[in-house]
C-alpha atoms as a PDB file:
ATOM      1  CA  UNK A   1       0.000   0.000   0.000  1.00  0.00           C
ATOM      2  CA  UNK A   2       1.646   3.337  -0.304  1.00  0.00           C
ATOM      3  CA  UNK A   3      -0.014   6.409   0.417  1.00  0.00           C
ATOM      4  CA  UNK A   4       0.514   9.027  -1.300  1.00  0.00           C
ATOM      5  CA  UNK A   5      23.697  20.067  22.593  1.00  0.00           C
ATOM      6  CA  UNK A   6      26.903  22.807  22.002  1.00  0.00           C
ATOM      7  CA  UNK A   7      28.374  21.073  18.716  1.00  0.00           C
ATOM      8  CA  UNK A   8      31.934  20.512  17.983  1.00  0.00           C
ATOM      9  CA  UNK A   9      33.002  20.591  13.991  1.00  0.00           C
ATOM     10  CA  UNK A  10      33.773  16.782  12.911  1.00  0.00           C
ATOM     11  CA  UNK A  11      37.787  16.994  12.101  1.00  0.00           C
ATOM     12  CA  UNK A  12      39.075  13.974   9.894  1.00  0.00           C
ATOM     13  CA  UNK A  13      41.630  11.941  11.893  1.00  0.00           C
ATOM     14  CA  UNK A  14      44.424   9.875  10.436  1.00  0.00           C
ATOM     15  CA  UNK A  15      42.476   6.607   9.143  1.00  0.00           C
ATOM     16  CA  UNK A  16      43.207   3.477   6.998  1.00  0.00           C
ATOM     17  CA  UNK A  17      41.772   4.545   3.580  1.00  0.00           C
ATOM     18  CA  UNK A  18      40.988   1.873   0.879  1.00  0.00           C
ATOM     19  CA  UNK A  19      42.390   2.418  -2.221  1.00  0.00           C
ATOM     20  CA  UNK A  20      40.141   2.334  -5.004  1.00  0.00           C
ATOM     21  CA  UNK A  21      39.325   0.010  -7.442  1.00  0.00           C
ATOM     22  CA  UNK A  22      40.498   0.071 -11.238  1.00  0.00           C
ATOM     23  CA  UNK A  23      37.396  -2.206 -12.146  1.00  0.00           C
ATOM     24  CA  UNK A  24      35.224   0.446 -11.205  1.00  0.00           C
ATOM     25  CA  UNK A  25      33.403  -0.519  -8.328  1.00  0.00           C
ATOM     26  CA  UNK A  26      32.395   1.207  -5.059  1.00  0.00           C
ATOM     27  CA  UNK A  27      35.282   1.997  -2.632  1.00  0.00           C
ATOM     28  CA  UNK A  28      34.638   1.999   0.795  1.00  0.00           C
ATOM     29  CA  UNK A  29      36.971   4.346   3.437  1.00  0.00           C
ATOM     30  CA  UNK A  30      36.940   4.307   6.834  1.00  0.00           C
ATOM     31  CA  UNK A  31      37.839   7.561   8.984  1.00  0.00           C
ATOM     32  CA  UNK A  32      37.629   8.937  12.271  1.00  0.00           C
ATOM     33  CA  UNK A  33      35.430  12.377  12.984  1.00  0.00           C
ATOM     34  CA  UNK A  34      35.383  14.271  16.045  1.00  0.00           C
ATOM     35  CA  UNK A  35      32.129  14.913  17.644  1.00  0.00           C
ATOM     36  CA  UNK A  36      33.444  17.391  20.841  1.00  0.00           C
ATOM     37  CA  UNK A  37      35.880  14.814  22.586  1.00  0.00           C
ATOM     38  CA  UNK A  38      33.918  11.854  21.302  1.00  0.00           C
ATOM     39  CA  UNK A  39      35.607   9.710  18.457  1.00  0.00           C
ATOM     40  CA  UNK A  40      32.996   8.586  15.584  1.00  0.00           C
ATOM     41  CA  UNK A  41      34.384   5.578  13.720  1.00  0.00           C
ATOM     42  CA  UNK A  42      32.578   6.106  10.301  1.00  0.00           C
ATOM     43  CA  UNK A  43      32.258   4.360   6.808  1.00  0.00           C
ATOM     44  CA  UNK A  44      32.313   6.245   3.420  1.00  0.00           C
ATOM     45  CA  UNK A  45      31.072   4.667   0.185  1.00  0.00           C
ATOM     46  CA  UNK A  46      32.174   6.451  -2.956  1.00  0.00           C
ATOM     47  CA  UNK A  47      30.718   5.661  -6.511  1.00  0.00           C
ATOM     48  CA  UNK A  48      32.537   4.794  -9.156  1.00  0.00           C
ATOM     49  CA  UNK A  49      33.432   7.075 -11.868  1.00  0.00           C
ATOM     50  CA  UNK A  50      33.688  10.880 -12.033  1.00  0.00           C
ATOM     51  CA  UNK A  51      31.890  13.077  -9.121  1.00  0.00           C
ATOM     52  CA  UNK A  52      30.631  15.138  -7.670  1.00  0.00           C
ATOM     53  CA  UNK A  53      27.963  12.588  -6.359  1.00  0.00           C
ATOM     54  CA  UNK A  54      24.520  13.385  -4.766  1.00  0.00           C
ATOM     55  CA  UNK A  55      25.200  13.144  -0.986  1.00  0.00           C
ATOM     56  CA  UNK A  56      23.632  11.008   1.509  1.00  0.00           C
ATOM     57  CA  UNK A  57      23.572  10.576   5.708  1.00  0.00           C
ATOM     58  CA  UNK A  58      23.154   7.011   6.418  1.00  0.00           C
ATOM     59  CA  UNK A  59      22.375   6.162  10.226  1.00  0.00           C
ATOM     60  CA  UNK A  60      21.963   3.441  11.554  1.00  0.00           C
ATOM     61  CA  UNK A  61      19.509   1.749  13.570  1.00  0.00           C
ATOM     62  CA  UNK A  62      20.178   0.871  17.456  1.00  0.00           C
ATOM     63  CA  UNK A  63      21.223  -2.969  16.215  1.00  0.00           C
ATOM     64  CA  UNK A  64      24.582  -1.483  15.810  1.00  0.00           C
ATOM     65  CA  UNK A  65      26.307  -0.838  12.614  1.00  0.00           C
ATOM     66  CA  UNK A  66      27.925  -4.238  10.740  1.00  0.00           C
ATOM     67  CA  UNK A  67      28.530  -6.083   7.513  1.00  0.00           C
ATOM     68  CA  UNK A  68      24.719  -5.390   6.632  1.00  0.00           C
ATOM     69  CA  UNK A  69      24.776  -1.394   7.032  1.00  0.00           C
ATOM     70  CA  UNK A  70      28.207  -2.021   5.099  1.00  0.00           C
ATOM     71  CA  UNK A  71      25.940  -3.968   1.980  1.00  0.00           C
ATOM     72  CA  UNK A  72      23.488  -0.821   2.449  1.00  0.00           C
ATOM     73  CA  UNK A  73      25.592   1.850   1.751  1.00  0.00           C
ATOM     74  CA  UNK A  74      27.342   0.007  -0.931  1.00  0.00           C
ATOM     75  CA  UNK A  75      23.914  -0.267  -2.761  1.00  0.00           C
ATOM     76  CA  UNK A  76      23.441   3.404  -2.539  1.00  0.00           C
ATOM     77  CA  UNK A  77      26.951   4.269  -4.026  1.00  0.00           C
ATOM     78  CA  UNK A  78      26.398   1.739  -6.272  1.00  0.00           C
ATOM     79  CA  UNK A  79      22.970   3.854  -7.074  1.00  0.00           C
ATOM     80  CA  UNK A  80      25.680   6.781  -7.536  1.00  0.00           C
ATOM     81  CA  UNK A  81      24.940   8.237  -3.689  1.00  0.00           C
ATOM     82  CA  UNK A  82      28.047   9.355  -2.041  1.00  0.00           C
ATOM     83  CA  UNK A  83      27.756   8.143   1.192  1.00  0.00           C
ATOM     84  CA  UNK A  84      28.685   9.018   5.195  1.00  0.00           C
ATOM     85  CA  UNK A  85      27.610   6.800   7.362  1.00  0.00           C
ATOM     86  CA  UNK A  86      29.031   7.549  11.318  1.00  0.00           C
ATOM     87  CA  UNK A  87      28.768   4.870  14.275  1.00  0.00           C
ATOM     88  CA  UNK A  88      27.421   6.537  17.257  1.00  0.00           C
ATOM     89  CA  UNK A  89      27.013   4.154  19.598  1.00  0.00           C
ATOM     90  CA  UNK A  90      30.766   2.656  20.227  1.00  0.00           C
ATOM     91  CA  UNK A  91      32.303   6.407  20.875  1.00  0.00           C
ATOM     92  CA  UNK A  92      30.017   6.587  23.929  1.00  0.00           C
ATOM     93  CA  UNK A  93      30.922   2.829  25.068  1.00  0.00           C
ATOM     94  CA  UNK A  94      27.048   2.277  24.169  1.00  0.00           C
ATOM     95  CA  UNK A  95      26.027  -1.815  23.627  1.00  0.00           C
ATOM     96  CA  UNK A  96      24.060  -2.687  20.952  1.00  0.00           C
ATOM     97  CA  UNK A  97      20.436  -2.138  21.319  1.00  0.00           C
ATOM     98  CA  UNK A  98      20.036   0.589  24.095  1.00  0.00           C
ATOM     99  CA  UNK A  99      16.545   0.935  24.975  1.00  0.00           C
ATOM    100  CA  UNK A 100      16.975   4.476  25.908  1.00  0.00           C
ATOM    101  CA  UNK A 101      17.755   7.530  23.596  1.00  0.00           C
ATOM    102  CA  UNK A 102      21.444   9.312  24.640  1.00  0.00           C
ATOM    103  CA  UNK A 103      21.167  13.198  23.315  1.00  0.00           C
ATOM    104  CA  UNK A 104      24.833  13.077  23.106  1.00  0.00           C
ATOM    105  CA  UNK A 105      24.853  10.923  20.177  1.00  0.00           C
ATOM    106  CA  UNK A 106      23.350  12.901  18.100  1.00  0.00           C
ATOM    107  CA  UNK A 107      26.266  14.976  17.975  1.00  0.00           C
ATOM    108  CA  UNK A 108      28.011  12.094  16.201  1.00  0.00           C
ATOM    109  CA  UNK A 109      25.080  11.808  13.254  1.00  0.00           C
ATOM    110  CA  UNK A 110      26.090  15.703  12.937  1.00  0.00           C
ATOM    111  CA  UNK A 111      29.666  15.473  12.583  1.00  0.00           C
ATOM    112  CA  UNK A 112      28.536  12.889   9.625  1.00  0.00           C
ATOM    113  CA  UNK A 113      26.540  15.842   8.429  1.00  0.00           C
ATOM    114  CA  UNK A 114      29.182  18.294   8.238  1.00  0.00           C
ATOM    115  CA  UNK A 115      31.764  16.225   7.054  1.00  0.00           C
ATOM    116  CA  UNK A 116      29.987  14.882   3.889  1.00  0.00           C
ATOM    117  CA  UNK A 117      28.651  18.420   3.007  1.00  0.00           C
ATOM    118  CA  UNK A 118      32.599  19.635   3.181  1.00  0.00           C
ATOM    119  CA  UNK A 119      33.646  16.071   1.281  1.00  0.00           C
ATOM    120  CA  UNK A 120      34.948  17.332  -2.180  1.00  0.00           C
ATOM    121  CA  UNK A 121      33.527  14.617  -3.937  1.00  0.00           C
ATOM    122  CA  UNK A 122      29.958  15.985  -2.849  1.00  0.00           C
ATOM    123  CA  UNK A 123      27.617  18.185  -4.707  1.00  0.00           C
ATOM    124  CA  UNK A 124      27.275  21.392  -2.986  1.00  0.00           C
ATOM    125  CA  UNK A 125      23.648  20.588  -2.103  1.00  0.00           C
ATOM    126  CA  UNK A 126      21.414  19.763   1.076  1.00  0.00           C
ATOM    127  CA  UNK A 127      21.687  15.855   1.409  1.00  0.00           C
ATOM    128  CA  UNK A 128      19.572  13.135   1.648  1.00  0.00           C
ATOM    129  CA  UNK A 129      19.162  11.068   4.521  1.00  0.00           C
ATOM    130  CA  UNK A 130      18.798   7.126   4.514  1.00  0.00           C
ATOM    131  CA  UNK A 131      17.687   5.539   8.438  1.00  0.00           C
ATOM    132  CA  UNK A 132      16.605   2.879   9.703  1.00  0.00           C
ATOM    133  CA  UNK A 133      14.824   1.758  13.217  1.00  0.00           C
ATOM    134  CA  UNK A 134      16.233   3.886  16.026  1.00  0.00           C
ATOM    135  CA  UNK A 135      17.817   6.252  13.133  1.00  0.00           C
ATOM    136  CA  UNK A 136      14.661   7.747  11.699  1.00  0.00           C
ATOM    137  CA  UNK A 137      14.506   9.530  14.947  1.00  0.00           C
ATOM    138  CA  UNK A 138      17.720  11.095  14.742  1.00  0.00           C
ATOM    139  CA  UNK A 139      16.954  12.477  11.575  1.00  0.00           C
ATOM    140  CA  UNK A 140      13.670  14.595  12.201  1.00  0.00           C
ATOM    141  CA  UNK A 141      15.653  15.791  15.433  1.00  0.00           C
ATOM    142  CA  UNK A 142      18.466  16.548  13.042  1.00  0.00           C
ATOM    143  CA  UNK A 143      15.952  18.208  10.479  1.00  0.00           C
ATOM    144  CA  UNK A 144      14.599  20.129  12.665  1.00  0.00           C
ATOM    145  CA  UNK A 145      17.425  21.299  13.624  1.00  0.00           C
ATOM    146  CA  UNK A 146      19.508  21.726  10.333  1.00  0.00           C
ATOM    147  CA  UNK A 147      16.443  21.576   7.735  1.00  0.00           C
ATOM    148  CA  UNK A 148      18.449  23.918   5.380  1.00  0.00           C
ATOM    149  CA  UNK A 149      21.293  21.262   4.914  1.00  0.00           C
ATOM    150  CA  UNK A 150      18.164  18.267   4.588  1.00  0.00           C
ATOM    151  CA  UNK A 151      17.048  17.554   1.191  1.00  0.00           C
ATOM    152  CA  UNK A 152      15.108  14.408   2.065  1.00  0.00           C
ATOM    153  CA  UNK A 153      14.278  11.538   4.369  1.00  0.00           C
ATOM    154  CA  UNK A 154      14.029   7.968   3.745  1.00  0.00           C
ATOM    155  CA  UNK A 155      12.584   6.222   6.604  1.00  0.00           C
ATOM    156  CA  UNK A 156      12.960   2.564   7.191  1.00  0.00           C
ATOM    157  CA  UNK A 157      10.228   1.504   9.683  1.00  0.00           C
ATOM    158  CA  UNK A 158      11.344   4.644  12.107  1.00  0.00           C
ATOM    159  CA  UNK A 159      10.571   6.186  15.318  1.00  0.00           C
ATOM    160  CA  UNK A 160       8.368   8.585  15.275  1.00  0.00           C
ATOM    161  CA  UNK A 161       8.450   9.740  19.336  1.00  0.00           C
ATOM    162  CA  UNK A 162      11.196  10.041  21.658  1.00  0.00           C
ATOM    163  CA  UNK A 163      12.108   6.546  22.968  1.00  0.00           C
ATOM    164  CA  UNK A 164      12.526   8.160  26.203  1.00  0.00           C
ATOM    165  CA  UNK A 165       9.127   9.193  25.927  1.00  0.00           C
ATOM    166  CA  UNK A 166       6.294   8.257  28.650  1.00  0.00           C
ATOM    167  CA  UNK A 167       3.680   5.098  27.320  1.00  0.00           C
ATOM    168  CA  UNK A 168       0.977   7.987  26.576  1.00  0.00           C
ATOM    169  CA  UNK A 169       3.027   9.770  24.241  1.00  0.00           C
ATOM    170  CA  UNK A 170       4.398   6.404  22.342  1.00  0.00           C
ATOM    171  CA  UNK A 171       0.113   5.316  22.275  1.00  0.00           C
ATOM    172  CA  UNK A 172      -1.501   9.040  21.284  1.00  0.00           C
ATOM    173  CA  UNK A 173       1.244  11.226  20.146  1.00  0.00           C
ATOM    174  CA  UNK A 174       3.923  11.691  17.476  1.00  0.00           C
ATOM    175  CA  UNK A 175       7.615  13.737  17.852  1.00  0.00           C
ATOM    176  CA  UNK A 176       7.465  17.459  18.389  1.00  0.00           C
ATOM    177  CA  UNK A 177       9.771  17.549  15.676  1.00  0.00           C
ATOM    178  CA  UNK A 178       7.598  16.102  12.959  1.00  0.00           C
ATOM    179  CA  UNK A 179       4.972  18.920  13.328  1.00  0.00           C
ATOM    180  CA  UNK A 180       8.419  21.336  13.261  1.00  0.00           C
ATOM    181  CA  UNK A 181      10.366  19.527   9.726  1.00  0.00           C
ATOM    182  CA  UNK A 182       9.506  20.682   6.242  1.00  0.00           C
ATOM    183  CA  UNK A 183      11.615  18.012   4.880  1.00  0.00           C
ATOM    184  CA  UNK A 184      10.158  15.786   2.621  1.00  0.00           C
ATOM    185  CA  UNK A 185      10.158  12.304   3.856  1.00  0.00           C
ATOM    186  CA  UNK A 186       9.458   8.785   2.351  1.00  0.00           C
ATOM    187  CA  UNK A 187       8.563   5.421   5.006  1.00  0.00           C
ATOM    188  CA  UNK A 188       9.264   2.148   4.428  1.00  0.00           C
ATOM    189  CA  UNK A 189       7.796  -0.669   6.652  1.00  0.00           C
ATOM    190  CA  UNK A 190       6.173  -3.926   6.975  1.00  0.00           C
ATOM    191  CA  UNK A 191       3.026  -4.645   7.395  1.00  0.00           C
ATOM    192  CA  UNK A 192       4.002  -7.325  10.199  1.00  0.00           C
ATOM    193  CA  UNK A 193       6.173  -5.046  12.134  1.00  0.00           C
ATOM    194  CA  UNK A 194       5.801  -3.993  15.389  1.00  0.00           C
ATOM    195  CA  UNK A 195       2.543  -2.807  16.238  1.00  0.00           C
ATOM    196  CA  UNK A 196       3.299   0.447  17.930  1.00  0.00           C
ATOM    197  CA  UNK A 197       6.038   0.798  15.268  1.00  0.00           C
ATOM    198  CA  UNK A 198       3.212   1.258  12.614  1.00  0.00           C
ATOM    199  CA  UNK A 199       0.920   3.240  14.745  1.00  0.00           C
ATOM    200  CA  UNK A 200       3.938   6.103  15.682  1.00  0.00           C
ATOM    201  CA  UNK A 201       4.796   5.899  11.641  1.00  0.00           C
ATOM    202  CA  UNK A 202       0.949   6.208  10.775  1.00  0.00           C
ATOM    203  CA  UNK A 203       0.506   9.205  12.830  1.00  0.00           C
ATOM    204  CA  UNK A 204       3.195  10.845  11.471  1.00  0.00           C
ATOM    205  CA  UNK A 205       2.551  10.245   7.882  1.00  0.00           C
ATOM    206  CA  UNK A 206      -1.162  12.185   8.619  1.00  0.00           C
ATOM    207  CA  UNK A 207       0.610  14.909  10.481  1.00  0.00           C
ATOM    208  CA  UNK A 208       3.761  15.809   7.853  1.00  0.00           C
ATOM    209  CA  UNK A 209       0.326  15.362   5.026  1.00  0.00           C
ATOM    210  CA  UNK A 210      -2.009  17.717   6.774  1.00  0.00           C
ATOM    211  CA  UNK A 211       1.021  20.646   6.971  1.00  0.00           C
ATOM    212  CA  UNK A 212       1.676  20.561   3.259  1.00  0.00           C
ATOM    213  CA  UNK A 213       4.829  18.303   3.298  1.00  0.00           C
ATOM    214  CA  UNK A 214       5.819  15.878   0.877  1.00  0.00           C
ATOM    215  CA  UNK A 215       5.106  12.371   1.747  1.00  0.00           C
ATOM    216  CA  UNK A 216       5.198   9.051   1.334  1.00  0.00           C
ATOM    217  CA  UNK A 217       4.247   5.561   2.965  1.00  0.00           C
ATOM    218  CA  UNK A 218       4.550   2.607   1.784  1.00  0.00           C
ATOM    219  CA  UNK A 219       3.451  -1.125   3.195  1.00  0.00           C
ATOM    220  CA  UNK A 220       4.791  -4.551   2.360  1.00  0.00           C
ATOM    221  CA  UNK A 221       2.494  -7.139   2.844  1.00  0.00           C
ATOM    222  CA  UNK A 222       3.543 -10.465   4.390  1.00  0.00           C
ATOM    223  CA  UNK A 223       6.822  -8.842   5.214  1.00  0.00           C
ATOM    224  CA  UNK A 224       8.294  -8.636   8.911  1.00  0.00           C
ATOM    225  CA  UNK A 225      10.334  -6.359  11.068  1.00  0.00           C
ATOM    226  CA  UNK A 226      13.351  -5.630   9.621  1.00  0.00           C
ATOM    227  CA  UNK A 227      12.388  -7.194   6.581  1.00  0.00           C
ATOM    228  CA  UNK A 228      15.329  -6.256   4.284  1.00  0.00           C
ATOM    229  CA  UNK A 229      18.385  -7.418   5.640  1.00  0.00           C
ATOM    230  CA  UNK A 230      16.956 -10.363   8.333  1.00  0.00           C
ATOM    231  CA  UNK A 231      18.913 -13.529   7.431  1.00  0.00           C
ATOM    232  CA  UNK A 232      15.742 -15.619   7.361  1.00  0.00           C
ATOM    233  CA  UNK A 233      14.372 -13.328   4.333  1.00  0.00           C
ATOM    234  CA  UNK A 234      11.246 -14.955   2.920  1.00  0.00           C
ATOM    235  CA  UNK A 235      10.287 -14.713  -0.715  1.00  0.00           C
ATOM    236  CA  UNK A 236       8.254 -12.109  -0.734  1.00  0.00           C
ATOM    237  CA  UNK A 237      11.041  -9.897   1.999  1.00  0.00           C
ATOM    238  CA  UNK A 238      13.555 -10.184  -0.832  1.00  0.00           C
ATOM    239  CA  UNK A 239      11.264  -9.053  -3.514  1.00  0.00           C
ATOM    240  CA  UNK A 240      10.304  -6.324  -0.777  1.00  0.00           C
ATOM    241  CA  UNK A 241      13.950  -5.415  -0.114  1.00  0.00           C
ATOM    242  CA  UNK A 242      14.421  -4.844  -4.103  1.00  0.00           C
ATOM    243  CA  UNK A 243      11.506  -2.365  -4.016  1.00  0.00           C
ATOM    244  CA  UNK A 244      12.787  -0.449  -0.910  1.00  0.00           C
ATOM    245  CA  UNK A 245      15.823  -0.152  -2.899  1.00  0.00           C
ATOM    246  CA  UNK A 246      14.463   1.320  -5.380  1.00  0.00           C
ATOM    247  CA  UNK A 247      11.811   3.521  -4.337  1.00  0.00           C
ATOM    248  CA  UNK A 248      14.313   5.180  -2.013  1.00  0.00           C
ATOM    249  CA  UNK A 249      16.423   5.792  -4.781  1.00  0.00           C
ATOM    250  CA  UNK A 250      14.148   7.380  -6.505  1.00  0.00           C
ATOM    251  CA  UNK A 251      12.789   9.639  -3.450  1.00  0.00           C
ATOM    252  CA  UNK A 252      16.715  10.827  -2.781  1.00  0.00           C
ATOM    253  CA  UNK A 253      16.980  12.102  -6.710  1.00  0.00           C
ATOM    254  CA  UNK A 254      13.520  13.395  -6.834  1.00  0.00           C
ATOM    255  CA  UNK A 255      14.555  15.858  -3.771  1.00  0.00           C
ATOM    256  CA  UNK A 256      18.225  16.246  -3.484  1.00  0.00           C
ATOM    257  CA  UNK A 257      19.139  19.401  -6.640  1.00  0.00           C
ATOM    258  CA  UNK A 258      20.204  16.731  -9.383  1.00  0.00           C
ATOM    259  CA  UNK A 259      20.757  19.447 -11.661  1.00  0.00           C
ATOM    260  CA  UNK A 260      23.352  21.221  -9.465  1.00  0.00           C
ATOM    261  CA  UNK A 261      25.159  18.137  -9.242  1.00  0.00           C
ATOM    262  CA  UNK A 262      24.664  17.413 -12.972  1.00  0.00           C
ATOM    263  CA  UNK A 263      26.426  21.337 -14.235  1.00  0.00           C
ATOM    264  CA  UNK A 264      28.911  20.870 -12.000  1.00  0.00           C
ATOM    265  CA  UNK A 265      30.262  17.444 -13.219  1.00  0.00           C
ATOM    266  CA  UNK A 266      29.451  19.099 -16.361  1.00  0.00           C
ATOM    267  CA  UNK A 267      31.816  22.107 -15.455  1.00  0.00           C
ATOM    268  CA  UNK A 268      34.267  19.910 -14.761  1.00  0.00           C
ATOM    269  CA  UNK A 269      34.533  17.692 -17.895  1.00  0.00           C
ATOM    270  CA  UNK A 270      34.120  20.627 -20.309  1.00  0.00           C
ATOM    271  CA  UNK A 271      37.269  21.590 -21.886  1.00  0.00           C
ATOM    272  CA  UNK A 272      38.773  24.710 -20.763  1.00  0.00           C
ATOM    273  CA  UNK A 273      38.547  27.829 -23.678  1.00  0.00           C
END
């Protein structure tokens, strides 16, 4: 179904850096940004070919970031995304899948923001963001915040409310933030995810609608929480995944300025008179 915190500037620390491939295909770097005294170990995935490339914020989901966010971002380069995707849970000695919400991270998301928009290879444009679970959250907080430097959001069955939040605000009541963003915003979820999951997402999709905003939510039947990375895929959660893929493609170009990334990689590859 688809319906229609004082900040510190992220500084690039010395990092192993892979070298890139003659075949062509995506290469993937690995730096360190500062986020105040905080260390953010974070992942870049650069297209192949000539940029500069349409940039996108990946962030992850509370699960932790592994060789599945690593697959994810490769698809979007491979999509010709640039990619920054920053790890803030390990900088804060965090464990995989805190229940509650620490403010402090989302510092680290930011210095992922500021570095890709000063990343030469990126189009001079506000980015797109790609987030799933926990992640979703951190990107209406950060659009709220930043909504000048936000082209669009592509939510993969997000939270809508503060985790933090008391039961009668996860049952009645989206985010503050999503009656604040302007940022248009695409979901992505299954229609056998968590109940309160697809309530929170519901409720926002009617609220972002009402104000004017451009949105989008979309339902796969039969598939599950998590549905496109869950090593116990079904049929139908592949066939799901491939869609996802795709229609979040397709919401990142429709929003992020194509054609300022298009004249300048046309400024660059014109010969000089």
């Amino acid at each position: 179904m688809k319906y229609a915190i004082p900040f510190s500037i992220a500084l690039l620390l010395p990092a192993g850096i892979a070298a890139a491939d003659p075949a062509g295909t995506v290469e993937i770097r690995s730096v360190t940004l500062k986020a105040g005294d905080i260390d953010v170990p974070t992942e870049i995935a650069i297209p192949p070919g000539k940029g500069p490339f349409p940039p996108v914020l990946f962030i992850h989901a509370k699960r932790g970031y592994d060789e599945n966010e690593r697959r994810h971002i490769t698809e979007l380069a491979e999509q010709g995304f640039l990619v920054v995707a920053p790890e803030w849970l390990s900088g804060h000695m965090i464990e995989r899948w805190p229940a509650e919400h620490d403010r402090e991270t989302e510092l680290d998301v930011e210095a992922g923001l500021d570095y890709l928009l000063r990343m030469p290879e990126a189009c001079k444009t506000p980015v797109g963001i790609v987030a799933l679970s926990r992640g979703p959250y951190y990107a209406i907080r950060l659009a709220a915040k930043r909504g000048q430097d936000i082209a669009a959001i592509v939510s993969y069955y997000g939270h809508m409310q503060n985790p933090n939040a008391p039961e009668p605000d996860q049952l009645f009541r989206v985010a503050p933030e999503v009656m604040q963003i302007e940022t248009p915003m695409l979901f992505l979820i299954g229609e056998q995810d968590f109940e309160l999951r697809r309530i929170n997402g519901g409720r926002a999709f009617y609220a972002l609608w009402e104000r004017g905003i451009p949105v989008e939510y979309q339902v796969y039947p039969l598939a599950r929480r998590a549905f496109d990375f869950r090593a116990d895929q079904t049929p139908e959660e592949k066939i799901a995944m491939r869609h996802a893929r795709q229609s979040a493609k397709h919401w990142l170009r429709r929003w992020i300025p194509m054609a300022q990334c298009n004249a300048t990689q046309t400024q660059a590859t014109s010969p000089s008179r």
